[in-house]
C-alpha atoms as a PDB file:
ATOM      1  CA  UNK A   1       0.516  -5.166  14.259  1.00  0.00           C
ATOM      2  CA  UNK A   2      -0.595  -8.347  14.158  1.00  0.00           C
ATOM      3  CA  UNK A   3      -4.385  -7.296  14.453  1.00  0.00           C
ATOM      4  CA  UNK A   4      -3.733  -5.198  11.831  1.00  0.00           C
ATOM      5  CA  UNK A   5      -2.770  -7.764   9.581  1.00  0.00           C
ATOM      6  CA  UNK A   6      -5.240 -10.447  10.765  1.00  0.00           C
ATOM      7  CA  UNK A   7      -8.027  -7.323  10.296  1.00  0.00           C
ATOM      8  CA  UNK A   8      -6.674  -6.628   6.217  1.00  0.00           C
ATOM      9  CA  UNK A   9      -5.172  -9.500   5.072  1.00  0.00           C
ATOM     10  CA  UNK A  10      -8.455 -10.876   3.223  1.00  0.00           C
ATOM     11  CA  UNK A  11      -8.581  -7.398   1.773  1.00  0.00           C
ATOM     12  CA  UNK A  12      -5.395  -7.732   0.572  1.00  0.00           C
ATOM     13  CA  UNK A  13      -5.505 -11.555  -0.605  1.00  0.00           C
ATOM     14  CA  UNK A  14      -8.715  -9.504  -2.589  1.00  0.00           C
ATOM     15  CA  UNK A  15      -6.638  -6.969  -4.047  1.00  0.00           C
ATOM     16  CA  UNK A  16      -3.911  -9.592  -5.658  1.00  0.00           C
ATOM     17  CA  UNK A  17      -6.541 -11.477  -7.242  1.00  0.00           C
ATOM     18  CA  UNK A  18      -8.122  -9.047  -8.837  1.00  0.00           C
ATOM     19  CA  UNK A  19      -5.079  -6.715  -9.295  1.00  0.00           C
ATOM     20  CA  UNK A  20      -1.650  -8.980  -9.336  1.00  0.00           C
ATOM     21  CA  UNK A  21       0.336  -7.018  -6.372  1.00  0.00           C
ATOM     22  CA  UNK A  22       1.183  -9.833  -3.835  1.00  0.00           C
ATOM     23  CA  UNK A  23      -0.696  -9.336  -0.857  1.00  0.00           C
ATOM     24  CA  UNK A  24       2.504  -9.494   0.956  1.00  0.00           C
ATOM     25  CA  UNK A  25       3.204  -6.244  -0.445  1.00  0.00           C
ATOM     26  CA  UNK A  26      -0.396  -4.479  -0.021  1.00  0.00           C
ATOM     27  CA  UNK A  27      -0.096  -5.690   4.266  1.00  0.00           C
ATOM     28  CA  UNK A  28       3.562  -4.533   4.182  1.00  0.00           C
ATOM     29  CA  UNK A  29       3.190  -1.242   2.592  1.00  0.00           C
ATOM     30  CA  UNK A  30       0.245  -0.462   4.856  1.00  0.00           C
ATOM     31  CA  UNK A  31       1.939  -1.308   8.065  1.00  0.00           C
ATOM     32  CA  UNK A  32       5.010   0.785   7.364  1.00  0.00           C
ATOM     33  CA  UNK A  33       3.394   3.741   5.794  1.00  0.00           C
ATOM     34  CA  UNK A  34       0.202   3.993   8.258  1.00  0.00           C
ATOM     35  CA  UNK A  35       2.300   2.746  11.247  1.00  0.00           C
ATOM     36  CA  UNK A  36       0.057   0.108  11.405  1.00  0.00           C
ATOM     37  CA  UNK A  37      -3.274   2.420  10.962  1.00  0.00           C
ATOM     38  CA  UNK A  38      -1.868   4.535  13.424  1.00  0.00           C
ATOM     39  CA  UNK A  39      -0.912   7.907  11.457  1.00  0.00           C
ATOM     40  CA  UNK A  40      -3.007  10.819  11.427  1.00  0.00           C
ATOM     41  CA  UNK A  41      -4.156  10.404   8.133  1.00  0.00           C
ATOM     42  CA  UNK A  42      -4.973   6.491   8.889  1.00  0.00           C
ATOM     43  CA  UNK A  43      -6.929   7.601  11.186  1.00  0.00           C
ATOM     44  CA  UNK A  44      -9.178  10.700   9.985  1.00  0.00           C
ATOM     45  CA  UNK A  45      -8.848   9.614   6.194  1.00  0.00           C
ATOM     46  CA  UNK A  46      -8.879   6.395   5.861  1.00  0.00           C
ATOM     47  CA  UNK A  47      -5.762   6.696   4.014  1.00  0.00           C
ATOM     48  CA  UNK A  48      -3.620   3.434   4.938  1.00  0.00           C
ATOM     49  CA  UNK A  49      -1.217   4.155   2.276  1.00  0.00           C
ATOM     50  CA  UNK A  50      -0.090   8.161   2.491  1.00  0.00           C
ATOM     51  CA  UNK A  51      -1.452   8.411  -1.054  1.00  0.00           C
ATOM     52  CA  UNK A  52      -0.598  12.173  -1.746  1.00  0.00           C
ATOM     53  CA  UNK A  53      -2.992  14.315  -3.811  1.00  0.00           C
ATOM     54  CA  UNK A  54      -2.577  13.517  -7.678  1.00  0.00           C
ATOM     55  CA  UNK A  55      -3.785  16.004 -10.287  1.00  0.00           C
ATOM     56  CA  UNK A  56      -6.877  14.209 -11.154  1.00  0.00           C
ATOM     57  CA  UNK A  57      -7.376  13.218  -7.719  1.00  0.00           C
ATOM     58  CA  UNK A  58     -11.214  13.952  -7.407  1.00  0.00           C
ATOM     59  CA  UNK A  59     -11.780  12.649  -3.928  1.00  0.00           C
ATOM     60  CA  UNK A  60     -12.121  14.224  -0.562  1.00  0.00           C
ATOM     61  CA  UNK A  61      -8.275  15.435   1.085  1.00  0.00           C
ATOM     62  CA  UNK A  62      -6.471  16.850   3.930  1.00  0.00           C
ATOM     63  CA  UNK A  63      -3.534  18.360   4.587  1.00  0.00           C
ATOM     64  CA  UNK A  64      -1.016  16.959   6.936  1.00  0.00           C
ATOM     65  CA  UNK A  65       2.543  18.807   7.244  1.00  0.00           C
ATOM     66  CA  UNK A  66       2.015  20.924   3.926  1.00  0.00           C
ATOM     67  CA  UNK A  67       1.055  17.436   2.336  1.00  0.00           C
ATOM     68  CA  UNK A  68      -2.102  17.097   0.517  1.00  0.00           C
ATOM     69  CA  UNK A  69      -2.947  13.426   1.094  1.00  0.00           C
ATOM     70  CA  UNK A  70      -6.419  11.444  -0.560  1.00  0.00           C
ATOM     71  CA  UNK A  71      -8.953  10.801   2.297  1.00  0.00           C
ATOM     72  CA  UNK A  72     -11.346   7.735   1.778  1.00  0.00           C
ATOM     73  CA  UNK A  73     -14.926   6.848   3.377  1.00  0.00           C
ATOM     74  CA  UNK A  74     -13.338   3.544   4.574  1.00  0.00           C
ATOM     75  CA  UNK A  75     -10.423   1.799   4.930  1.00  0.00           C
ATOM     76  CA  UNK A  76     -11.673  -1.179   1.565  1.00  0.00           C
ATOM     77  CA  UNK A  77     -11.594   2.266  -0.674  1.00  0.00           C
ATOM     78  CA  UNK A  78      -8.235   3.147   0.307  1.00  0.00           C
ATOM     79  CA  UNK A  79      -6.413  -0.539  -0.290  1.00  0.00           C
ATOM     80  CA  UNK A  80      -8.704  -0.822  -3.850  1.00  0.00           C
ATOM     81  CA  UNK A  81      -7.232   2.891  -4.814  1.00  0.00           C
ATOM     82  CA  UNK A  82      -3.904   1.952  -3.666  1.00  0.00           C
ATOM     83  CA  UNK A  83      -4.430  -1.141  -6.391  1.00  0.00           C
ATOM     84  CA  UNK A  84      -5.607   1.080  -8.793  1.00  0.00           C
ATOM     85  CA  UNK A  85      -2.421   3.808  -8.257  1.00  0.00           C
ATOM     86  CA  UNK A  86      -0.140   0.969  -8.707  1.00  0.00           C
ATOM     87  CA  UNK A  87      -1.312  -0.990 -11.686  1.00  0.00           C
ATOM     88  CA  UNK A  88      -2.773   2.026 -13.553  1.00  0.00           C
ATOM     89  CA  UNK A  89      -0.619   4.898 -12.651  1.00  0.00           C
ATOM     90  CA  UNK A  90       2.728   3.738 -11.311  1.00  0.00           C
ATOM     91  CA  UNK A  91       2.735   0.573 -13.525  1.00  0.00           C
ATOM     92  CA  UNK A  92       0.502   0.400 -16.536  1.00  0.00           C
ATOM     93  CA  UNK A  93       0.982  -1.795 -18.696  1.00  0.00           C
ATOM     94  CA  UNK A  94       3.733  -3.616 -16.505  1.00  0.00           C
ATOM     95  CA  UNK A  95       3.814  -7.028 -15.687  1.00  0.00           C
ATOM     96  CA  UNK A  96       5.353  -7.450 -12.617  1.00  0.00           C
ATOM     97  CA  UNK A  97       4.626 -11.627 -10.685  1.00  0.00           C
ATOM     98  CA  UNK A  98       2.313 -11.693  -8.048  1.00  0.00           C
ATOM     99  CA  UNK A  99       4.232 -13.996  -6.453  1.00  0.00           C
ATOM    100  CA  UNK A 100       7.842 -12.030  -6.702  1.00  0.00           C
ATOM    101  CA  UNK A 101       7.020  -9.605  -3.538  1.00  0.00           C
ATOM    102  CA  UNK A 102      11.147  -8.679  -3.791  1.00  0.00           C
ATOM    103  CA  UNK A 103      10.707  -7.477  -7.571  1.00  0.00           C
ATOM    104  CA  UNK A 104       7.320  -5.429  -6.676  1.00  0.00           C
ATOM    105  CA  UNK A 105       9.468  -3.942  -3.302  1.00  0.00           C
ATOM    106  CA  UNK A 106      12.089  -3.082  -5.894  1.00  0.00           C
ATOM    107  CA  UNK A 107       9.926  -1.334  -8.050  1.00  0.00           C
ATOM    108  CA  UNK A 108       8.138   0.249  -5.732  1.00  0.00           C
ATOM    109  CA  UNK A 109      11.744   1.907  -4.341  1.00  0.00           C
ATOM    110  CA  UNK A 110      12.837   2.999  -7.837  1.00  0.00           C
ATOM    111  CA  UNK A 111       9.495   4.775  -8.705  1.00  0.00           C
ATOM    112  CA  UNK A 112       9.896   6.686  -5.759  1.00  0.00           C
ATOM    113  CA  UNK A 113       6.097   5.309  -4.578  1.00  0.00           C
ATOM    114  CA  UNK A 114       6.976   6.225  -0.630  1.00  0.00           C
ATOM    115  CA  UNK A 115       9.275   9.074   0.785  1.00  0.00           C
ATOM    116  CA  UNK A 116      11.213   5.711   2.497  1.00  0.00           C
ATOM    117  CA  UNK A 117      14.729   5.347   2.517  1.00  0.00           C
ATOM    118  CA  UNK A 118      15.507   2.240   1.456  1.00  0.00           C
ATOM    119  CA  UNK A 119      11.502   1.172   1.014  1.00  0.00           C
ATOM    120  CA  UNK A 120      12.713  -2.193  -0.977  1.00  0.00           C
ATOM    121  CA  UNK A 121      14.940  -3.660   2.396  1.00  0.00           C
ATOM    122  CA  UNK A 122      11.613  -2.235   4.819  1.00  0.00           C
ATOM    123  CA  UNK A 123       9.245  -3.780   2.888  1.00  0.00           C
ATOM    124  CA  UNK A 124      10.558  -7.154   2.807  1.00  0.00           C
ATOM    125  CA  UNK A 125      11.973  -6.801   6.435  1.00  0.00           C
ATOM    126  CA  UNK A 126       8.336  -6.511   7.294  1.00  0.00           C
ATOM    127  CA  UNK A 127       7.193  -9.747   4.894  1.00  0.00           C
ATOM    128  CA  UNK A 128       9.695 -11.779   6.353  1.00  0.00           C
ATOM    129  CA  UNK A 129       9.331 -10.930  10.015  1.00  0.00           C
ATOM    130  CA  UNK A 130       5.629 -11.319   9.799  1.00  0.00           C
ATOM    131  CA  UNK A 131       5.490 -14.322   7.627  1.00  0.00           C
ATOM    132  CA  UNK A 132       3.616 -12.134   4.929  1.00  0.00           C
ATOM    133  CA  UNK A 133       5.120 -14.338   1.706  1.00  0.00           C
ATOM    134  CA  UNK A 134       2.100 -16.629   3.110  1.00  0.00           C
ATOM    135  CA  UNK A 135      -0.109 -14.244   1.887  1.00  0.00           C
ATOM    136  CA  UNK A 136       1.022 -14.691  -1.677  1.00  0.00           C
ATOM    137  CA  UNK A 137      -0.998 -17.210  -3.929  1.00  0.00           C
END
């Protein structure tokens, strides 16, 4: 895990400047929902998120468990779609702090953005364990 995180964290540093979701959040949600790059779809898409299949999804896909999931050329294209789901799909028009990684894991839980149970409490297990909140600037 923590190759993982040393590999992505500039990515996701990246991603919060341009996009406002704390990094701490980006690393977190793509350790617990690719098992640390490890799932299937990780692997042969790319997809370090489990981004499911959207309606105007126009991007290559597989299909993992009955689950159409978004498949990306690289692992950058799947952390800048996962920045452009949040703040354009998920949250438009919502301002949510960059620097409040417990109000984005919050809101990430009550929009239903991962099958997790309790997503919030993982997420910020995850940034606290690994130090993420460092992340955040």
């Amino acid at each position: 895990r923590t190759a993982f995180i040393n590999r992505f964290s500039h990515v996701a540093e990246n991603e919060q400047m341009k996009y406002g979701v704390p990094a701490s959040i980006i690393i977190a949600s793509s350790l617990l929902l690719s098992e640390a790059g490890k799932m299937e779809i990780a692997q042969e898409g790319n997809n370090y998120f489990a981004l499911s299949c959207t309606a105007d999804w126009l991007g290559e896909e597989g299909r993992h468990n009955g689950t159409c999931y978004r498949y990306y050329e690289n692992a950058w294209t799947s952390f800048r779609d996962n920045s452009l789901y949040l703040t354009t799909y998920l949250f438009p028009g919502k301002q949510i702090p960059a620097d409040d990684h417990e109000s984005w894991a919050a809101a990430l839980e009550q929009v239903k953005y991962a099958n997790e149970p309790n997503l919030a409490n993982q997420l910020i297990k995850i940034i606290d364990h690994y130090n993420l909140y460092k992340l955040d600037k």
